[in-house]
C-alpha atoms as a PDB file:
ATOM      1  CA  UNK A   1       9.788-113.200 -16.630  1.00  0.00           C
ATOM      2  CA  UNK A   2       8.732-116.689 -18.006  1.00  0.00           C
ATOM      3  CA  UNK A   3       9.525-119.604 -15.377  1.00  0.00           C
ATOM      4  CA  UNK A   4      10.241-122.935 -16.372  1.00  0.00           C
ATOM      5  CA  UNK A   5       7.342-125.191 -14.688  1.00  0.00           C
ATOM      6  CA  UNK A   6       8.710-127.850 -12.265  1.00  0.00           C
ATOM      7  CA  UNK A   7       8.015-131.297 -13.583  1.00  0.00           C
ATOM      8  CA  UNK A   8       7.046-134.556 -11.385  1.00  0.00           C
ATOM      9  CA  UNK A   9       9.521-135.905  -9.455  1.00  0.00           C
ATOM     10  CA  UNK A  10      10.814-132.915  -8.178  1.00  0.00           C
ATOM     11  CA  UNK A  11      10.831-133.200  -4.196  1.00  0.00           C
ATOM     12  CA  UNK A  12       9.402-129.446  -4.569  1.00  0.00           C
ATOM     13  CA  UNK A  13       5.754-130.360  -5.364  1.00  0.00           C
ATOM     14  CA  UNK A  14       6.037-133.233  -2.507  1.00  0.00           C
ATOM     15  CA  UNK A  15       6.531-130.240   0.482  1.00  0.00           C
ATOM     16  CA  UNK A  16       3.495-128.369   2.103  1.00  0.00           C
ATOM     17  CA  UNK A  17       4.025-124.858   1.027  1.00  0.00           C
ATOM     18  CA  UNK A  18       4.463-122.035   3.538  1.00  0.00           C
ATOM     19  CA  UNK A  19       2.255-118.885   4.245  1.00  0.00           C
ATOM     20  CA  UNK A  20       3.729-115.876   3.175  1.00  0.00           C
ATOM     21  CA  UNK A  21       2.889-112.323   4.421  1.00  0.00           C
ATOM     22  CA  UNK A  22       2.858-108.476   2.799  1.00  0.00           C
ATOM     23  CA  UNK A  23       6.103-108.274   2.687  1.00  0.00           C
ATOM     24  CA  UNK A  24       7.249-111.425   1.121  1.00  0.00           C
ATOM     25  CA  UNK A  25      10.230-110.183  -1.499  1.00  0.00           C
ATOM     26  CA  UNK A  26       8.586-108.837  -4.725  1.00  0.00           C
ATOM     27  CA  UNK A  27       5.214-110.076  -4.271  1.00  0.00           C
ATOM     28  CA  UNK A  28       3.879-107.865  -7.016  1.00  0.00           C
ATOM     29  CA  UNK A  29       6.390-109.190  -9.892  1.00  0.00           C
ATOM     30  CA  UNK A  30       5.933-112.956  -8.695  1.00  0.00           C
ATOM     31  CA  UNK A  31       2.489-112.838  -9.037  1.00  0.00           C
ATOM     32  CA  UNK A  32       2.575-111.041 -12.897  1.00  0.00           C
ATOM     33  CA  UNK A  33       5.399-113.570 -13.465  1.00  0.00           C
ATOM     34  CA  UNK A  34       3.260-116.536 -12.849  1.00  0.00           C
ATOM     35  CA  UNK A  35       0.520-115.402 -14.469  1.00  0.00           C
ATOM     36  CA  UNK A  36       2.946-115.047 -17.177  1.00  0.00           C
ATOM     37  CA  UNK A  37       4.313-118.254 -17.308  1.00  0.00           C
ATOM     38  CA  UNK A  38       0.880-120.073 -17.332  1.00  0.00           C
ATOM     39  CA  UNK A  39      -0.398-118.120 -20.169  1.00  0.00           C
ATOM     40  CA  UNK A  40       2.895-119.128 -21.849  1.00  0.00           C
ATOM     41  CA  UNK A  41       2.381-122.844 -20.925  1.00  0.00           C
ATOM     42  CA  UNK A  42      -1.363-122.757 -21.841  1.00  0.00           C
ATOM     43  CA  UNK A  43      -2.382-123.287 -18.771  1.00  0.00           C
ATOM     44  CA  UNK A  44      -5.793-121.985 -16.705  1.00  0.00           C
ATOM     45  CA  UNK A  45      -4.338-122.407 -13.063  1.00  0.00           C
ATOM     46  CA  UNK A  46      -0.615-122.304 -11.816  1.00  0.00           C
ATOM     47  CA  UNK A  47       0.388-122.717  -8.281  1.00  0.00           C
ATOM     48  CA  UNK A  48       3.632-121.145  -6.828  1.00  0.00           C
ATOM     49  CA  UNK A  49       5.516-124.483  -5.620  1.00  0.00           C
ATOM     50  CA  UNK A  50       5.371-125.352  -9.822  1.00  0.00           C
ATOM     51  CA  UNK A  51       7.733-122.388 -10.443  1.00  0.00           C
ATOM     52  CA  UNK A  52       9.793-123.687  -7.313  1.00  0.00           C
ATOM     53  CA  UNK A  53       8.613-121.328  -4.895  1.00  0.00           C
ATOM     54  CA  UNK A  54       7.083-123.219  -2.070  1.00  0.00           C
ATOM     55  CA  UNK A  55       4.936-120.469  -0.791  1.00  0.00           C
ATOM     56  CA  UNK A  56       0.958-120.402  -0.726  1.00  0.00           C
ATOM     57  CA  UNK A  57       0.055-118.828  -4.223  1.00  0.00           C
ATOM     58  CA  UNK A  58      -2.056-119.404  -6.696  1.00  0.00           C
ATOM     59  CA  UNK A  59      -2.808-117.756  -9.709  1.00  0.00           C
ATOM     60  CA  UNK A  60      -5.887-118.598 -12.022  1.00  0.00           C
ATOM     61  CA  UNK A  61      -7.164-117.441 -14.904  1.00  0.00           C
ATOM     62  CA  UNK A  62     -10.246-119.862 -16.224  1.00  0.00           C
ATOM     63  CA  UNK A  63     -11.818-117.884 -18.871  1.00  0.00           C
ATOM     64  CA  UNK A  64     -10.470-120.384 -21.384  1.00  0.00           C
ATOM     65  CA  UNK A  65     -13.476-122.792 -20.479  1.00  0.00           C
ATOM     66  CA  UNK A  66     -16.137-120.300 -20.563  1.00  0.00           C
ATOM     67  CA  UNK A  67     -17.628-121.604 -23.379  1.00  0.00           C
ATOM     68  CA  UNK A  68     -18.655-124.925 -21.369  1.00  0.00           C
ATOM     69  CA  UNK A  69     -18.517-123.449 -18.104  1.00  0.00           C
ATOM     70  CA  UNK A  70     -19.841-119.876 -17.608  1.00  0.00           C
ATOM     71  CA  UNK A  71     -19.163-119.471 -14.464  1.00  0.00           C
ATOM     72  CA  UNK A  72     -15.225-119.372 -15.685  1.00  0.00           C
ATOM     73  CA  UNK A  73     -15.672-116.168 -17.938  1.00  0.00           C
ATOM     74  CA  UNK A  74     -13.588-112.971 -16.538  1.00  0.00           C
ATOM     75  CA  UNK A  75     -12.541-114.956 -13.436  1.00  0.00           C
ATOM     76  CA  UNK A  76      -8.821-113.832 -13.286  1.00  0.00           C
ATOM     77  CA  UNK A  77      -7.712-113.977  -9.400  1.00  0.00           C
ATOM     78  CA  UNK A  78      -4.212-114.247  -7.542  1.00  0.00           C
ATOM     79  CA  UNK A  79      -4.956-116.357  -3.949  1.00  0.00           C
ATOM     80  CA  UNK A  80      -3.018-115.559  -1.026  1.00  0.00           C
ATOM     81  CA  UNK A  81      -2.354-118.593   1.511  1.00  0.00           C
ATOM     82  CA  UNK A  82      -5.954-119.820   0.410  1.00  0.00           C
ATOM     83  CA  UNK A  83      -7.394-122.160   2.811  1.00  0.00           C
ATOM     84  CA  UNK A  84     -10.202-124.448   2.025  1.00  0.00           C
ATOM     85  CA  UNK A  85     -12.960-124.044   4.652  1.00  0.00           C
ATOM     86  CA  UNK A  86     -15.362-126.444   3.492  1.00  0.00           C
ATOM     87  CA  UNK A  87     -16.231-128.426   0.341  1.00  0.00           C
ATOM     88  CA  UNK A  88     -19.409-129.680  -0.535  1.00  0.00           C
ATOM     89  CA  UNK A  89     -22.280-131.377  -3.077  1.00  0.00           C
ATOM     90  CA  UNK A  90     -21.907-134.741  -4.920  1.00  0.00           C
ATOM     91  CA  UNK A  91     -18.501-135.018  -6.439  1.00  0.00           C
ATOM     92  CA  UNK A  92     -18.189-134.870 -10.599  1.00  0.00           C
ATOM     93  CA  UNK A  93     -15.602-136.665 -12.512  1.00  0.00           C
ATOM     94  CA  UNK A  94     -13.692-134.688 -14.891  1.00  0.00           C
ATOM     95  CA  UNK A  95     -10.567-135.207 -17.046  1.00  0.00           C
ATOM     96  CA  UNK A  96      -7.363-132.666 -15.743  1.00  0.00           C
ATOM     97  CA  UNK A  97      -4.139-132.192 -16.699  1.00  0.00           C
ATOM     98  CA  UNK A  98      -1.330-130.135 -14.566  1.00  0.00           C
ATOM     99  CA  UNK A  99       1.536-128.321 -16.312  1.00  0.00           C
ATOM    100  CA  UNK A 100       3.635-130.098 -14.199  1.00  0.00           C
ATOM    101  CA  UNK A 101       2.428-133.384 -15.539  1.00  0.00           C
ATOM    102  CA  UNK A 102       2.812-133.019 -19.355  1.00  0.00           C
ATOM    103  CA  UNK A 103       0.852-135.255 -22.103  1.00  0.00           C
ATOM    104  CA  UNK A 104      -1.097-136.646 -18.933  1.00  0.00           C
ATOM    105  CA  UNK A 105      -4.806-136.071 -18.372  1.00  0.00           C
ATOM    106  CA  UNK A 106      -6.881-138.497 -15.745  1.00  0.00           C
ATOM    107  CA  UNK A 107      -9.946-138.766 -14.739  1.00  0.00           C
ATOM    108  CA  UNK A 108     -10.559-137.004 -10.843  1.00  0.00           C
ATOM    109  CA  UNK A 109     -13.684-136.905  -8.842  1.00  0.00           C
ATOM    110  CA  UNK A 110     -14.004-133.875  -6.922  1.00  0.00           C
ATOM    111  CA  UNK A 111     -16.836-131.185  -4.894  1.00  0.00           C
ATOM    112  CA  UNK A 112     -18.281-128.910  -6.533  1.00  0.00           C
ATOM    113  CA  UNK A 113     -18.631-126.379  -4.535  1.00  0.00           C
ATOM    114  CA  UNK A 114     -16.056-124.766  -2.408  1.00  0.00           C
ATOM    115  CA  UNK A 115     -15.958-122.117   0.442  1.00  0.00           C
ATOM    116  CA  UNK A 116     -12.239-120.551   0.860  1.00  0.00           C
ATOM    117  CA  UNK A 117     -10.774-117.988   2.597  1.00  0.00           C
ATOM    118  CA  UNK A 118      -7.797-116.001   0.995  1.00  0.00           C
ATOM    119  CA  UNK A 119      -5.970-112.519   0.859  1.00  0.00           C
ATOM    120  CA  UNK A 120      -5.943-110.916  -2.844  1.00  0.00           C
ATOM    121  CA  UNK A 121      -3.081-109.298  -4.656  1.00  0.00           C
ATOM    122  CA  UNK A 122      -3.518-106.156  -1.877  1.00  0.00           C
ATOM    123  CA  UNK A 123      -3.898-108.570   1.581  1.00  0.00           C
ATOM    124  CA  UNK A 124      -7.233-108.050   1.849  1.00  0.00           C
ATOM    125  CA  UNK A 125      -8.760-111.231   2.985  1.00  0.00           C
ATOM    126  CA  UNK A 126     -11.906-112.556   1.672  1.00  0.00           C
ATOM    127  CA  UNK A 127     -14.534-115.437   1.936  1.00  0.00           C
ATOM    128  CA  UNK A 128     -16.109-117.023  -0.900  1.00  0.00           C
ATOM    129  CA  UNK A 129     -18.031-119.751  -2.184  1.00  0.00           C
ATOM    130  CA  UNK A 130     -16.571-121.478  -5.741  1.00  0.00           C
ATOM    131  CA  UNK A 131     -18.350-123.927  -7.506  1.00  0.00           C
ATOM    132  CA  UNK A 132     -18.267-125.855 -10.910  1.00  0.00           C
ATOM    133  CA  UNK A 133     -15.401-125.296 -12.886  1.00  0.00           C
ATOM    134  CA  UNK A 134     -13.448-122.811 -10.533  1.00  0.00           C
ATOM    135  CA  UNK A 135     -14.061-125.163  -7.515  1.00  0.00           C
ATOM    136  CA  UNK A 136     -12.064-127.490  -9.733  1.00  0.00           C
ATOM    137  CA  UNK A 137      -9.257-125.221 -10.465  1.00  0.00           C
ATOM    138  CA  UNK A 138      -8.743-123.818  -6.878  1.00  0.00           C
ATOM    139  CA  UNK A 139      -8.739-127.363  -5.139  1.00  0.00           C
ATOM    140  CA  UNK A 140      -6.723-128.757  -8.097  1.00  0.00           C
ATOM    141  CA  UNK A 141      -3.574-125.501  -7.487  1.00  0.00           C
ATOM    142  CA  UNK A 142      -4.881-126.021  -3.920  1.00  0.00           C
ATOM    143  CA  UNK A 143      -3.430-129.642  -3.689  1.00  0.00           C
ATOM    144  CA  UNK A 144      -0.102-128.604  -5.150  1.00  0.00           C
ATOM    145  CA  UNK A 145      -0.129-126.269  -2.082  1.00  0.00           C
ATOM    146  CA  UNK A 146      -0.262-129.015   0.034  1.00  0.00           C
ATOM    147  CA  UNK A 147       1.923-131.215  -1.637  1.00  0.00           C
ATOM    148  CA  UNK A 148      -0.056-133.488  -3.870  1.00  0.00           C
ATOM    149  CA  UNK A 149      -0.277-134.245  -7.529  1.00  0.00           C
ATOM    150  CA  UNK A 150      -3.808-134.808  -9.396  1.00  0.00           C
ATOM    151  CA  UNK A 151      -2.616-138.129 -10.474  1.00  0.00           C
ATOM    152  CA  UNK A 152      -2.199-139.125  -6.458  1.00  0.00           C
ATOM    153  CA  UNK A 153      -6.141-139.077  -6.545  1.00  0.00           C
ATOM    154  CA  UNK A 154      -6.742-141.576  -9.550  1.00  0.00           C
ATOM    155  CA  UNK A 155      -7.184-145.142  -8.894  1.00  0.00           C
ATOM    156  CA  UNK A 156      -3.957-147.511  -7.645  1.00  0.00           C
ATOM    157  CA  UNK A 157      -4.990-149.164 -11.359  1.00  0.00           C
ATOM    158  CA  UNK A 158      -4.460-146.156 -13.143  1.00  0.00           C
ATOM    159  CA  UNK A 159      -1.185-145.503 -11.472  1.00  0.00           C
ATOM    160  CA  UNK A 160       0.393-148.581 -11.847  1.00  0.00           C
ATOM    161  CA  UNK A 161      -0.752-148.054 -15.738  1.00  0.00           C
ATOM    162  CA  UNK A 162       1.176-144.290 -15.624  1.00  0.00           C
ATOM    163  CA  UNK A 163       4.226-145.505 -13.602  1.00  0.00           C
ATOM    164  CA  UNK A 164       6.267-145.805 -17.068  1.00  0.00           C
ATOM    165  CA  UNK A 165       4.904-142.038 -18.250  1.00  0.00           C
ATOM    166  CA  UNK A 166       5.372-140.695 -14.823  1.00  0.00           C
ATOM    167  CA  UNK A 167       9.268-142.145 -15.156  1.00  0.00           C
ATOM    168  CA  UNK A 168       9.896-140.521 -18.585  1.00  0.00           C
ATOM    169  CA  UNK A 169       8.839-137.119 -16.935  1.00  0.00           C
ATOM    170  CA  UNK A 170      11.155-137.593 -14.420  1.00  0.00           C
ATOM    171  CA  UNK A 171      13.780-138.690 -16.696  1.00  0.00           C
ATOM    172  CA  UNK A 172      13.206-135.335 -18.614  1.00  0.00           C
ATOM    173  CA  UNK A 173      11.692-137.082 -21.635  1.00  0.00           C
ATOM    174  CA  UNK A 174       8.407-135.187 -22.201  1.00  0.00           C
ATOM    175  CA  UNK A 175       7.077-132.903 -25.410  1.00  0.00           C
ATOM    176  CA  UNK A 176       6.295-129.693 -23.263  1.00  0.00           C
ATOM    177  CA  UNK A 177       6.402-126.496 -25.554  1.00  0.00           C
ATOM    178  CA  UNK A 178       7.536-124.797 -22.016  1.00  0.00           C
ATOM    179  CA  UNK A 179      10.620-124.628 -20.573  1.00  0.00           C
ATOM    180  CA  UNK A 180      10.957-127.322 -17.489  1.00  0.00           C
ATOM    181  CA  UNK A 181      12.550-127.736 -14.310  1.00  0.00           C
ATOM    182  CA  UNK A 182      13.178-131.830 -13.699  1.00  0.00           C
ATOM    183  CA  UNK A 183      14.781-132.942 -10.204  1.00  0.00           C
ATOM    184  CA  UNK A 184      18.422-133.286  -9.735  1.00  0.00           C
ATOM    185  CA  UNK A 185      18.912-136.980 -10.892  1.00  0.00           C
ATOM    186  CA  UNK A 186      20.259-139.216  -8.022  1.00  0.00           C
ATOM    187  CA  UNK A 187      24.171-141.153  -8.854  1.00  0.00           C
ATOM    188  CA  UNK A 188      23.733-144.845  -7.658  1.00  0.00           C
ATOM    189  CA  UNK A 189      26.946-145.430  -6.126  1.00  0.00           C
ATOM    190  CA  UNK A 190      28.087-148.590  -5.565  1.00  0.00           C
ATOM    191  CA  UNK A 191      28.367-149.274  -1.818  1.00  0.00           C
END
């Protein structure tokens, strides 16, 4: 099943996500679901609170930038309640995007090299060190874990120069080729 992606403004990706266990309802299907829907949306990373499921997991799938990035070829891997444990090395500047951001890409600095702790697909929990480009991707689905946006982390400049694009999303005026989920809009009642 193909989810529509929650778009900004929805007070979803604003919570902290909660840690689920084994037994969390259909784990299995969720996590072939969201794989599902990112391949659908063309996407290399999608985090569980951006199908409305505020839950810790992430799916990622980065062989798309293999060519530039070798490190990124094969690596296909569901995260269970990740947790960052440390992040180090001089941070690098590259442009992202988020599926729940369409026709926006920015410029963020981030580590490039991670160590996390998280249970696979069978709750098995592991340690490992990321770096380059799947450092990137795990801290970037990380933040929507934690409620923030890639476009939080871009200078006040640059978001007073996307407030108008960030309003269209919310609006529900984007070009996505995917299907969408946009926050209730609010009535302004007179008072």
């Amino acid at each position: 099943m193909i989810y529509p992606v929650v778009a900004y403004g929805h007070p979803v990706l604003k919570k902290v996500a909660k840690e689920i266990d084994k037994d969390y309802p259909d784990l299995q299907k969720v996590i072939a679901d969201m794989f599902e829907t990112m391949y659908e949306a063309v996407g290399v990373g999608l985090a569980a609170p951006q199908v409305n499921l505020s839950i810790r997991l992430i799916v990622i799938d980065a062989d798309p930038y293999k060519t530039d990035y070798p490190e990124a070829e094969g690596f296909k891997k569901a995260l269970i309640n990740p947790v960052i444990l440390k992040e180090e090395g001089e941070e690098w500047e590259f442009n992202e995007a988020c599926l729940s951001v369409p026709g926006i890409a920015e410029f963020v600095l981030r580590k490039p090299k991670i160590t996390v702790k998280y249970m696979n697909e069978n709750f098995v929990e592991n340690t490992e060190v990321f770096d380059g480009m799947i450092a990137r991707i795990i801290q970037h689905e990380h933040d929507h874990l934690e409620g923030i946006l890639f476009v939080e982390r871009v200078s006040n400049l640059k978001k007073l120069l996307l407030k108008n694009k960030l309003g269209d999303i919310v609006k529900g005026e984007t070009n996505a080729s995917y299907k969408m989920l946009f926050a209730p809009i609010k009535s302004k009642r007179k008072k």
